[in-house]
ModelCIF file with pLDDT and N, C-alpha, C, O atoms, coordinates in Angstrom:
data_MODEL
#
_entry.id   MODEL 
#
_entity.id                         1 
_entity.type                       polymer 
_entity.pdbx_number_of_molecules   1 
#
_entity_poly.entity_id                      1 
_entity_poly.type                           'polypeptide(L)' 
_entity_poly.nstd_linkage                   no 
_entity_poly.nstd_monomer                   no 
_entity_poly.pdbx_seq_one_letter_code       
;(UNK)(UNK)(UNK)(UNK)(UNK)(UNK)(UNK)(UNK)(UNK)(UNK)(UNK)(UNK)(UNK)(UNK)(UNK)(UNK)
(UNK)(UNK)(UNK)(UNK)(UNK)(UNK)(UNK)(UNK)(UNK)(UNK)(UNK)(UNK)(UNK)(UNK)(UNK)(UNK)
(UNK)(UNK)(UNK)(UNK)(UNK)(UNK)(UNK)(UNK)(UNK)(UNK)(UNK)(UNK)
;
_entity_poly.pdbx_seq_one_letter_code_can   XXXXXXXXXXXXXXXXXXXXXXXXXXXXXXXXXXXXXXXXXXXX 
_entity_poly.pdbx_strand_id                 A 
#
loop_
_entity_poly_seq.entity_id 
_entity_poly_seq.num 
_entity_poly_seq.mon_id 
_entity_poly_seq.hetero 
1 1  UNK n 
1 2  UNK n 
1 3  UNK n 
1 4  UNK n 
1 5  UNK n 
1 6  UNK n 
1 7  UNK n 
1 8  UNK n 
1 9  UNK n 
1 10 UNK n 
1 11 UNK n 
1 12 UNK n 
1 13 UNK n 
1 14 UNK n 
1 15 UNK n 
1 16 UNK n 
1 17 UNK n 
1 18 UNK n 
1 19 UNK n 
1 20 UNK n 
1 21 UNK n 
1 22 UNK n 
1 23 UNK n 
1 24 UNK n 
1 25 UNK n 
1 26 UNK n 
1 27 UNK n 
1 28 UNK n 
1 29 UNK n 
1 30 UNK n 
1 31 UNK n 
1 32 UNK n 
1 33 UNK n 
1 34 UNK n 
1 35 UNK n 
1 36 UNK n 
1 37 UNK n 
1 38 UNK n 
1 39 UNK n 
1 40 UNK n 
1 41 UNK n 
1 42 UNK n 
1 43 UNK n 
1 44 UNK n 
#
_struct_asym.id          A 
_struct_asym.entity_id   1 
#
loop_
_ma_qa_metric.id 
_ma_qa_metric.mode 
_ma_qa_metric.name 
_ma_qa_metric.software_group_id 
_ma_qa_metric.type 
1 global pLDDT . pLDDT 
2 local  pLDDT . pLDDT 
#
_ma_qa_metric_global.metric_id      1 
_ma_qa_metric_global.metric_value   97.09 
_ma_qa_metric_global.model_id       1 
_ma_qa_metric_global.ordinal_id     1 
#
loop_
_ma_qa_metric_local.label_asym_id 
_ma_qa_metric_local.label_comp_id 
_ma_qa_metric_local.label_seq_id 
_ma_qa_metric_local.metric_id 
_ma_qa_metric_local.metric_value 
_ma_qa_metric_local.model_id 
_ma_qa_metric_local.ordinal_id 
A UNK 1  2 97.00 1 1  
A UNK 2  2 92.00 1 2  
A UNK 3  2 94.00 1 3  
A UNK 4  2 96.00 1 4  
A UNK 5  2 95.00 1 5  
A UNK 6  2 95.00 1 6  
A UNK 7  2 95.00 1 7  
A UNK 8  2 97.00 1 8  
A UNK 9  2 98.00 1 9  
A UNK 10 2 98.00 1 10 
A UNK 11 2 98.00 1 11 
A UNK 12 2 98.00 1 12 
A UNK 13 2 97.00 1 13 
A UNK 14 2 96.00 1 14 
A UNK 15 2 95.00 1 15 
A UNK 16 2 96.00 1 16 
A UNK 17 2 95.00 1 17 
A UNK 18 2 97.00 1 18 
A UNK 19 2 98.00 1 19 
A UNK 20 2 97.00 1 20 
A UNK 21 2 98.00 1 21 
A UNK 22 2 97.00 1 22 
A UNK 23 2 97.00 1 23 
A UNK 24 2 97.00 1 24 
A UNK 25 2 98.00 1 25 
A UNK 26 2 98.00 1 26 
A UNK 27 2 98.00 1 27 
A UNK 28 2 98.00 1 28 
A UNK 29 2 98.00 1 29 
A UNK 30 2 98.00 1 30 
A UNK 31 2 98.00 1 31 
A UNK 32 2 98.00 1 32 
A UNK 33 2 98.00 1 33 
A UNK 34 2 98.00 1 34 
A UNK 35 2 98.00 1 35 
A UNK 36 2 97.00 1 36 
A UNK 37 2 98.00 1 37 
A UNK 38 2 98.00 1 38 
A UNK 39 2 98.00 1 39 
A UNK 40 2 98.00 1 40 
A UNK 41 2 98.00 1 41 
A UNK 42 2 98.00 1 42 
A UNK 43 2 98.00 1 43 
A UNK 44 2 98.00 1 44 
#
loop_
_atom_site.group_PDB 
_atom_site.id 
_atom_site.type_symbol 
_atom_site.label_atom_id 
_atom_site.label_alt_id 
_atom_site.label_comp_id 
_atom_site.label_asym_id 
_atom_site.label_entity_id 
_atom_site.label_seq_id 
_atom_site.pdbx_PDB_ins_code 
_atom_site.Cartn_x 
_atom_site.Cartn_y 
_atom_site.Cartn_z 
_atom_site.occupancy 
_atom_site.B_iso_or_equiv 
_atom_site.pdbx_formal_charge 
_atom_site.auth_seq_id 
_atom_site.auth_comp_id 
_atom_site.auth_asym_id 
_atom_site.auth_atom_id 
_atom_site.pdbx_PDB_model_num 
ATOM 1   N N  . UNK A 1 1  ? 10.279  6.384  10.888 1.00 97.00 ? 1  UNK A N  1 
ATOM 2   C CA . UNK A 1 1  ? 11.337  5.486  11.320 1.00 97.00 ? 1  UNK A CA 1 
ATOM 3   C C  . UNK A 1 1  ? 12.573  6.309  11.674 1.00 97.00 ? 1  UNK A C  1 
ATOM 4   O O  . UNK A 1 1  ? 12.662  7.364  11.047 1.00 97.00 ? 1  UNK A O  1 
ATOM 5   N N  . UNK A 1 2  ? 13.472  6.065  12.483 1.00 92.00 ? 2  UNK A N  1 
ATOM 6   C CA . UNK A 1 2  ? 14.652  6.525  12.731 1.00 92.00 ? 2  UNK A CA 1 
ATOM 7   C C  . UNK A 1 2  ? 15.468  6.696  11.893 1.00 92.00 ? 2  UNK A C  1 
ATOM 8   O O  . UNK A 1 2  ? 15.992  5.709  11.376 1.00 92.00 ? 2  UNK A O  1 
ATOM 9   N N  . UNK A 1 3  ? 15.903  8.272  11.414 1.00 94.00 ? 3  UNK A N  1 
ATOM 10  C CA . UNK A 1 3  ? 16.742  8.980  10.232 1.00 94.00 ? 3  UNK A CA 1 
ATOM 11  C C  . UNK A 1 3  ? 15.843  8.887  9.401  1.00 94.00 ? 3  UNK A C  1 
ATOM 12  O O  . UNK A 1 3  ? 16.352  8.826  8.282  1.00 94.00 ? 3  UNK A O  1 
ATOM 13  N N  . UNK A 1 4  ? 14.619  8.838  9.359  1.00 96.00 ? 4  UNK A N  1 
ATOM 14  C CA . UNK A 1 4  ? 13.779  9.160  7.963  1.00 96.00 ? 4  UNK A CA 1 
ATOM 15  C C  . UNK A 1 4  ? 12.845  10.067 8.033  1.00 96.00 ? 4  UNK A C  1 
ATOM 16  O O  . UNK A 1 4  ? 12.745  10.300 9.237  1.00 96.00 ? 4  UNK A O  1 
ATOM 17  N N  . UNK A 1 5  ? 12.123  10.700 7.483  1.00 95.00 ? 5  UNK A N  1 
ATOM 18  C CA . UNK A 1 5  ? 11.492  11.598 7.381  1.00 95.00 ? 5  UNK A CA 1 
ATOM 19  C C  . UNK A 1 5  ? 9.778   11.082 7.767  1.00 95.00 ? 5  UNK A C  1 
ATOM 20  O O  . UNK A 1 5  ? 9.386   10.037 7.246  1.00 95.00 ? 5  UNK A O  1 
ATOM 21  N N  . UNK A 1 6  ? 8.997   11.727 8.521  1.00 95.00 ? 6  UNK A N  1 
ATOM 22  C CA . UNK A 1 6  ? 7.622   11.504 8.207  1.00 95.00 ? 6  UNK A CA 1 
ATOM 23  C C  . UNK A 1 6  ? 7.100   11.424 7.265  1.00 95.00 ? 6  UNK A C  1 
ATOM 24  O O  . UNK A 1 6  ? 7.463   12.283 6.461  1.00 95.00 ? 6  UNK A O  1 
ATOM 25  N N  . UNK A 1 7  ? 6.417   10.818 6.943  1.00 95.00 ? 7  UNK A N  1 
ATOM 26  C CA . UNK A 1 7  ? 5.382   9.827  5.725  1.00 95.00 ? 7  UNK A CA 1 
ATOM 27  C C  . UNK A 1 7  ? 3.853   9.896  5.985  1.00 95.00 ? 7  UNK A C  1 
ATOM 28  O O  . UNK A 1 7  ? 3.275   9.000  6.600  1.00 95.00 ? 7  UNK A O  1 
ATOM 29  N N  . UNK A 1 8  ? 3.430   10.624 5.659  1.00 97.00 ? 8  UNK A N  1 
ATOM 30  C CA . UNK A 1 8  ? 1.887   10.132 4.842  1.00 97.00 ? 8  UNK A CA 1 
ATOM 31  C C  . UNK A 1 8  ? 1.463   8.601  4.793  1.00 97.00 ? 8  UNK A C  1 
ATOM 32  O O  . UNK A 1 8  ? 1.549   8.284  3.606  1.00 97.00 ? 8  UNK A O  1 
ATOM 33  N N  . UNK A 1 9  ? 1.094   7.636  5.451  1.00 98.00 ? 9  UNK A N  1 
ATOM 34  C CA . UNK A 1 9  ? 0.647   7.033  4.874  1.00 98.00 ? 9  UNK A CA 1 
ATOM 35  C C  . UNK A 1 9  ? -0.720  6.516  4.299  1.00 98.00 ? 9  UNK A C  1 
ATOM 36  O O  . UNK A 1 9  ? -0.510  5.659  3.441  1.00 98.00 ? 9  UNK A O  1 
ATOM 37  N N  . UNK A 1 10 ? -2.019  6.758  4.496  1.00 98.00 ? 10 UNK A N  1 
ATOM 38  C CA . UNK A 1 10 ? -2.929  7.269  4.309  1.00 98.00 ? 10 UNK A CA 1 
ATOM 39  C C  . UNK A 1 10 ? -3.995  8.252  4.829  1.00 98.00 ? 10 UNK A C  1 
ATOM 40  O O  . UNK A 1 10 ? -3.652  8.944  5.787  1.00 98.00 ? 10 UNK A O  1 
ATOM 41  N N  . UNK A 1 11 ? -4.787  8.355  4.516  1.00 98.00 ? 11 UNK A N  1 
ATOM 42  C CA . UNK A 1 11 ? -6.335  9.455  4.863  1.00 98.00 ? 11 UNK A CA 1 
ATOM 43  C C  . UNK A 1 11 ? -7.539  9.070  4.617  1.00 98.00 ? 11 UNK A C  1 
ATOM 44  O O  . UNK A 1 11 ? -7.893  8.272  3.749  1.00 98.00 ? 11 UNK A O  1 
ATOM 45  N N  . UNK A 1 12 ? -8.024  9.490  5.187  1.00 98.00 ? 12 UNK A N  1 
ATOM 46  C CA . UNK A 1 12 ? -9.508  9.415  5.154  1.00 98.00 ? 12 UNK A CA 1 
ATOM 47  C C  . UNK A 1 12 ? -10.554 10.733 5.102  1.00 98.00 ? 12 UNK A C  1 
ATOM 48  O O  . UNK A 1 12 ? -10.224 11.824 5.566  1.00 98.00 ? 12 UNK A O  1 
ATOM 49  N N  . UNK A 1 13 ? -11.966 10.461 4.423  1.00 97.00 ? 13 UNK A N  1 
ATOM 50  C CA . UNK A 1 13 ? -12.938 11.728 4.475  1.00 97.00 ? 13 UNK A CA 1 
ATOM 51  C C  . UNK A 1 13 ? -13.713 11.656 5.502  1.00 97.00 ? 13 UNK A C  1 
ATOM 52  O O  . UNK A 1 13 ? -14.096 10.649 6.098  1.00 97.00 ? 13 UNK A O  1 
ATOM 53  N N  . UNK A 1 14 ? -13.884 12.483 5.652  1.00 96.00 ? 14 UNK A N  1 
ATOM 54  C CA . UNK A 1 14 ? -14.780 13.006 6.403  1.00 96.00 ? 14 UNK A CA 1 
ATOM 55  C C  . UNK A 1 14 ? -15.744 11.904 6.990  1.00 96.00 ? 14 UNK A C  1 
ATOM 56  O O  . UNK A 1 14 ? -15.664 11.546 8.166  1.00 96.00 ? 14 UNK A O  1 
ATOM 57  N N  . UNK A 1 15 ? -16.800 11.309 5.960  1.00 95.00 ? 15 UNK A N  1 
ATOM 58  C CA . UNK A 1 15 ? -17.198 10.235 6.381  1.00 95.00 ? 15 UNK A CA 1 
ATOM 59  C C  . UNK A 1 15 ? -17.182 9.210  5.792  1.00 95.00 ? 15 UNK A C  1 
ATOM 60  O O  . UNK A 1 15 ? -18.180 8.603  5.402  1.00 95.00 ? 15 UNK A O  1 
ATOM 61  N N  . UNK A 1 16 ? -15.667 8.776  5.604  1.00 96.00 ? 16 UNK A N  1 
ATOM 62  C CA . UNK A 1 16 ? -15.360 7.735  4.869  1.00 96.00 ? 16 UNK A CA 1 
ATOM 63  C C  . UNK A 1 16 ? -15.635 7.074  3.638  1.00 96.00 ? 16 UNK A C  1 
ATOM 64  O O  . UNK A 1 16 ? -15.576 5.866  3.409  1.00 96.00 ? 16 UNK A O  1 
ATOM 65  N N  . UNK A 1 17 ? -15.982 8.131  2.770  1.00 95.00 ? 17 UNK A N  1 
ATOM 66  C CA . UNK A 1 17 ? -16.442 8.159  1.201  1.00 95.00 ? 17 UNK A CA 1 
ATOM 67  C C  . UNK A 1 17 ? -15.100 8.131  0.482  1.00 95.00 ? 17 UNK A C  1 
ATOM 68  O O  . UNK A 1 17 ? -14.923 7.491  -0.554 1.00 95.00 ? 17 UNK A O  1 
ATOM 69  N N  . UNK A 1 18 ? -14.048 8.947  1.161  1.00 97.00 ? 18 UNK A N  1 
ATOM 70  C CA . UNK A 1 18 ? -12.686 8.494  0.408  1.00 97.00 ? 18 UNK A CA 1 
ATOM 71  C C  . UNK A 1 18 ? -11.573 8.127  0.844  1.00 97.00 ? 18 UNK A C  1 
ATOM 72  O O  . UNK A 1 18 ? -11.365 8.453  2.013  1.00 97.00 ? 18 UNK A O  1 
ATOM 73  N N  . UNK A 1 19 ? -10.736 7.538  0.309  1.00 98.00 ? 19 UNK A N  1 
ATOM 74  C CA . UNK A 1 19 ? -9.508  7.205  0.918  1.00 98.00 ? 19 UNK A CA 1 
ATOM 75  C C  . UNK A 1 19 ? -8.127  7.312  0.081  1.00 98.00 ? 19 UNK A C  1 
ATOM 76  O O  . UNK A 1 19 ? -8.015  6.923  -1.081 1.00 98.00 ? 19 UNK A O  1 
ATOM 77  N N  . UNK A 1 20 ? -7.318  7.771  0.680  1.00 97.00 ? 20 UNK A N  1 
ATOM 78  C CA . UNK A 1 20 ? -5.743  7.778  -0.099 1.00 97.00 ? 20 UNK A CA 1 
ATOM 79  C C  . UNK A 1 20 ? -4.577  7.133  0.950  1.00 97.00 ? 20 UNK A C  1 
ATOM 80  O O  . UNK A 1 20 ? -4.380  7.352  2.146  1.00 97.00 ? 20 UNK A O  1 
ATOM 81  N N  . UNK A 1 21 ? -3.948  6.319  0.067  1.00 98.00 ? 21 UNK A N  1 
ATOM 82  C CA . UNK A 1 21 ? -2.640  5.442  0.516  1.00 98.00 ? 21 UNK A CA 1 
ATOM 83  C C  . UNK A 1 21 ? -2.292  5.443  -0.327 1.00 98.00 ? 21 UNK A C  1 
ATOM 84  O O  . UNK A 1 21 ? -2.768  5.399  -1.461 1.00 98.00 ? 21 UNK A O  1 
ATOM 85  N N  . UNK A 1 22 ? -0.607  5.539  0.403  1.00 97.00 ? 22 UNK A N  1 
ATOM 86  C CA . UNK A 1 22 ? 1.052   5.812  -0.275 1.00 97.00 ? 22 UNK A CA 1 
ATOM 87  C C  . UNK A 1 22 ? 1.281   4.722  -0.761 1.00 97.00 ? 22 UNK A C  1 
ATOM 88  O O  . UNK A 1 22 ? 1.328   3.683  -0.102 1.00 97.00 ? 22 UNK A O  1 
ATOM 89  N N  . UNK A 1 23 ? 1.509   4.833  -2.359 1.00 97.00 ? 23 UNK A N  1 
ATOM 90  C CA . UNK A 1 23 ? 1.558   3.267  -3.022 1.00 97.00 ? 23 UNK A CA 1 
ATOM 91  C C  . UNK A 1 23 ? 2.640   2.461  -2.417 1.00 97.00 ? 23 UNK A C  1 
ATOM 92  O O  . UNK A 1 23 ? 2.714   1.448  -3.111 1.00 97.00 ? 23 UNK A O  1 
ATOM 93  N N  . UNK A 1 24 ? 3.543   2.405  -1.437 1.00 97.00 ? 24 UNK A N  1 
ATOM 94  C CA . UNK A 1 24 ? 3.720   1.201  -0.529 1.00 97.00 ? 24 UNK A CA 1 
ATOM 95  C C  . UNK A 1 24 ? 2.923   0.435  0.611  1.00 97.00 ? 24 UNK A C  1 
ATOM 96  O O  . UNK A 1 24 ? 3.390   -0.419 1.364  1.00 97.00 ? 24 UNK A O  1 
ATOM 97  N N  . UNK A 1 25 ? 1.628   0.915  0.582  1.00 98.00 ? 25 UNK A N  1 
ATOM 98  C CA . UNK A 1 25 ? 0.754   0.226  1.445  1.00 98.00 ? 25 UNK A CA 1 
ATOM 99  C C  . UNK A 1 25 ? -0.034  -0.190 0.963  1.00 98.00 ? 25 UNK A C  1 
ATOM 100 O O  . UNK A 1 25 ? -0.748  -0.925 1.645  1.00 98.00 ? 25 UNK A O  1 
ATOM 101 N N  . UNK A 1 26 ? -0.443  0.047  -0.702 1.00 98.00 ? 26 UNK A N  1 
ATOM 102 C CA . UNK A 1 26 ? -2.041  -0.187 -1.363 1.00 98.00 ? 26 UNK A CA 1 
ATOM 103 C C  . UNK A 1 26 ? -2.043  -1.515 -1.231 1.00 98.00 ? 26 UNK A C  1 
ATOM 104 O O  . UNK A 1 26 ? -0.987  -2.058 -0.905 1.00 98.00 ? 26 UNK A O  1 
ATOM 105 N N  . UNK A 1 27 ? -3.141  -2.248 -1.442 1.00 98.00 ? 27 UNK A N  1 
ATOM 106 C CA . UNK A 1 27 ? -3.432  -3.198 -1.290 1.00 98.00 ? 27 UNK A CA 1 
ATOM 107 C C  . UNK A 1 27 ? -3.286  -3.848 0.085  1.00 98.00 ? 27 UNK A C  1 
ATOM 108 O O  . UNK A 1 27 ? -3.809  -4.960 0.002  1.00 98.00 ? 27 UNK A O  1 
ATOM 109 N N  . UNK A 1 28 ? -2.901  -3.685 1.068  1.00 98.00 ? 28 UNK A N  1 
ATOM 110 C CA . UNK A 1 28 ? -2.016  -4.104 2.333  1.00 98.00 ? 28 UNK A CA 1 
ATOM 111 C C  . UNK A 1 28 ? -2.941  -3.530 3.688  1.00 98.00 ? 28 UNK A C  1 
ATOM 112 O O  . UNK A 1 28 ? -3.456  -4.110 4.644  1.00 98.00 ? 28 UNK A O  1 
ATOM 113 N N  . UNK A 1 29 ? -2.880  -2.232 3.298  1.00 98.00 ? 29 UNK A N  1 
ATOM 114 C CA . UNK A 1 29 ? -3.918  -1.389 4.652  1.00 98.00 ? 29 UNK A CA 1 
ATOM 115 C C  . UNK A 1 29 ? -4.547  -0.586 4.046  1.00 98.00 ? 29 UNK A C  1 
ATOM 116 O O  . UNK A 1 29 ? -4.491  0.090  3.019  1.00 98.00 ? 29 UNK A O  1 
ATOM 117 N N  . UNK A 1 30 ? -5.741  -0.966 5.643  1.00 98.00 ? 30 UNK A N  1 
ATOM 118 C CA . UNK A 1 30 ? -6.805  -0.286 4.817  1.00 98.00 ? 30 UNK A CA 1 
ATOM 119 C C  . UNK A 1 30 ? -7.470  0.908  6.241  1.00 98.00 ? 30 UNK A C  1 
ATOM 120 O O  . UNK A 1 30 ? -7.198  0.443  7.348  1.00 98.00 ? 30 UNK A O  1 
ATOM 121 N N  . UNK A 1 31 ? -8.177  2.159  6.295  1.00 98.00 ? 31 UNK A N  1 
ATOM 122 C CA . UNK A 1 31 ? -8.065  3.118  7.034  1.00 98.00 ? 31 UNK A CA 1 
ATOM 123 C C  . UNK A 1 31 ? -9.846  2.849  6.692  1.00 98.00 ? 31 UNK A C  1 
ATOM 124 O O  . UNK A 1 31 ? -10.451 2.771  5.622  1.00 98.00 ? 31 UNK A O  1 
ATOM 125 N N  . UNK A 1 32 ? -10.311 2.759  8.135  1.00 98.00 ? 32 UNK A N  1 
ATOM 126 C CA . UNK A 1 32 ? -11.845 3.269  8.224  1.00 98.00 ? 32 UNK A CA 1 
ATOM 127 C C  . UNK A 1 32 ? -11.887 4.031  9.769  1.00 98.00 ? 32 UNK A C  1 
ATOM 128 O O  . UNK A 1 32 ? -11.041 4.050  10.663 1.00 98.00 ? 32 UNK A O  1 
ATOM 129 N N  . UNK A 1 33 ? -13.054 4.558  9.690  1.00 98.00 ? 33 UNK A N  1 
ATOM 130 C CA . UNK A 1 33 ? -13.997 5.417  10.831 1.00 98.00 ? 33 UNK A CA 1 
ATOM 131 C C  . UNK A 1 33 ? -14.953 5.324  11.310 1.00 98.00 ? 33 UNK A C  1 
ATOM 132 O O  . UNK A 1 33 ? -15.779 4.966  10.471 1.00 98.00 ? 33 UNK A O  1 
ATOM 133 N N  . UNK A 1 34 ? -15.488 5.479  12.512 1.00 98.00 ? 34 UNK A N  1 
ATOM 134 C CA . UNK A 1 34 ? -16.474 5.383  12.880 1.00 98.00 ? 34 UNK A CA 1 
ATOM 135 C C  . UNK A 1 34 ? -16.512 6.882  14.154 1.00 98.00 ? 34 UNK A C  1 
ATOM 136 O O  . UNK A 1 34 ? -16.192 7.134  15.316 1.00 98.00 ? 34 UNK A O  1 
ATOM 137 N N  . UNK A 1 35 ? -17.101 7.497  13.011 1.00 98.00 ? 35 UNK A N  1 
ATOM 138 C CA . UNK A 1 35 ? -17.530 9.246  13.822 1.00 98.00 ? 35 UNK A CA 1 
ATOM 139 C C  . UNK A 1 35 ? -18.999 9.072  14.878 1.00 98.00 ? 35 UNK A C  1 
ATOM 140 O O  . UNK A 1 35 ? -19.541 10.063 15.368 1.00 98.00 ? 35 UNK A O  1 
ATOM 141 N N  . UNK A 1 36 ? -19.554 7.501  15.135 1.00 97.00 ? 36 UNK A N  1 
ATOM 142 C CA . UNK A 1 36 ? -20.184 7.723  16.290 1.00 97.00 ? 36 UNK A CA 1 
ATOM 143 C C  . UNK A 1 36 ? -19.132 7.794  17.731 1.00 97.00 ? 36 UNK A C  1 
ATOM 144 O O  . UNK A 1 36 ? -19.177 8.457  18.767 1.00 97.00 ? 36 UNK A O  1 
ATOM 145 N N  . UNK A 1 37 ? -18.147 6.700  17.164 1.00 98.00 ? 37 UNK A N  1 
ATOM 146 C CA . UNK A 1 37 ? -17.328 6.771  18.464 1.00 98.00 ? 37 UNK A CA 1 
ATOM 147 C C  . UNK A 1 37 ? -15.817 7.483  18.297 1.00 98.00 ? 37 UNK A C  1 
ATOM 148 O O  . UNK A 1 37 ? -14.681 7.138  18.625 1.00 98.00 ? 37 UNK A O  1 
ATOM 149 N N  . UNK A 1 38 ? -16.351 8.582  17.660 1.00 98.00 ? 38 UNK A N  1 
ATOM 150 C CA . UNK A 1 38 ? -14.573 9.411  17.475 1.00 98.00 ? 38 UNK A CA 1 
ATOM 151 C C  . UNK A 1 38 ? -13.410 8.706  17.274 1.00 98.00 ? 38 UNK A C  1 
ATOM 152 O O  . UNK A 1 38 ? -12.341 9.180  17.657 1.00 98.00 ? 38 UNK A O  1 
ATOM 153 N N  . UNK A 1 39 ? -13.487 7.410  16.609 1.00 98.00 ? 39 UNK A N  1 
ATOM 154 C CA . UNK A 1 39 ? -12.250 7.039  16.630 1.00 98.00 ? 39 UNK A CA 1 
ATOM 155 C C  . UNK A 1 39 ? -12.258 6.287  14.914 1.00 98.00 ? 39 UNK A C  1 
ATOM 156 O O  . UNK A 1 39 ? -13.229 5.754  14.378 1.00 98.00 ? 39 UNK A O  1 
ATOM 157 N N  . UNK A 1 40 ? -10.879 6.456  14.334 1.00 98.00 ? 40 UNK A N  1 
ATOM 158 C CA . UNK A 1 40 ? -10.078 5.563  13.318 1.00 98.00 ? 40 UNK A CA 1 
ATOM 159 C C  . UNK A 1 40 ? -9.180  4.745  13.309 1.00 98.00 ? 40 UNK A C  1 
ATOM 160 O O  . UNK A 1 40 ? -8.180  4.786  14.026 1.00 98.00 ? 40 UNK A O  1 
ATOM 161 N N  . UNK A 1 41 ? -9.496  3.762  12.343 1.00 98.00 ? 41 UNK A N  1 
ATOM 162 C CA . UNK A 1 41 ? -8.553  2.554  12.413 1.00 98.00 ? 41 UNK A CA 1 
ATOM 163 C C  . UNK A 1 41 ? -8.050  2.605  11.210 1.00 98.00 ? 41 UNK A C  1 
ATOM 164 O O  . UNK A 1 41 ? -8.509  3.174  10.220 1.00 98.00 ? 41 UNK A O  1 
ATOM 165 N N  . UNK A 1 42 ? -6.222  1.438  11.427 1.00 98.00 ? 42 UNK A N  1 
ATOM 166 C CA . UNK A 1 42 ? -6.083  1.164  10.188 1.00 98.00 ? 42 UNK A CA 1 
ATOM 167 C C  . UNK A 1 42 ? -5.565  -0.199 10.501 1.00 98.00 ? 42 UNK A C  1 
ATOM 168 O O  . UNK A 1 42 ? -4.870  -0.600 11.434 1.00 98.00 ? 42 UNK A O  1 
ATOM 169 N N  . UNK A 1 43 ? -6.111  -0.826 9.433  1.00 98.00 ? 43 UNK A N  1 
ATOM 170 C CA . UNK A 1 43 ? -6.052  -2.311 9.534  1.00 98.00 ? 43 UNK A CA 1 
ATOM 171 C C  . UNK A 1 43 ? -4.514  -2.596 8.700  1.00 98.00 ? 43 UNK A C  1 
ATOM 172 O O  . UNK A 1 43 ? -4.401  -2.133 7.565  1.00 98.00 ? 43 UNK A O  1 
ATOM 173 N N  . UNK A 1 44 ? -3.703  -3.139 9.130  1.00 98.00 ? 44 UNK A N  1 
ATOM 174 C CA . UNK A 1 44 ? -2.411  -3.314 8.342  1.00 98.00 ? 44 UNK A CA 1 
ATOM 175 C C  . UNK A 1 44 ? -2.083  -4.967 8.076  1.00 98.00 ? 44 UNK A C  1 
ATOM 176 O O  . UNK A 1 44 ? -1.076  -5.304 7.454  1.00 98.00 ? 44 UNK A O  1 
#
């Protein structure tokens, strides 16, 4: 956001076995993959 610093807000593995979010998003969004079609989402 403007005057704030970049944020982390979550990650994902490799093949989506794990996940980490910044406890202002838990419960809220959620980060998956699909490595047939090179692409990630995050559902907010």
């Amino acid at each position: 956001a403007p005057g704030k610093e970049r944020e982390l807000v979550g990650a994902i593995s490799w093949s989506g076995g794990r996940t980490y979010y910044v406890n202002s998003v838990k419960g809220r969004f959620t980060i998956s993959r699909d490595n047939a079609k090179n692409t990630v989402y995050m559902q907010m």
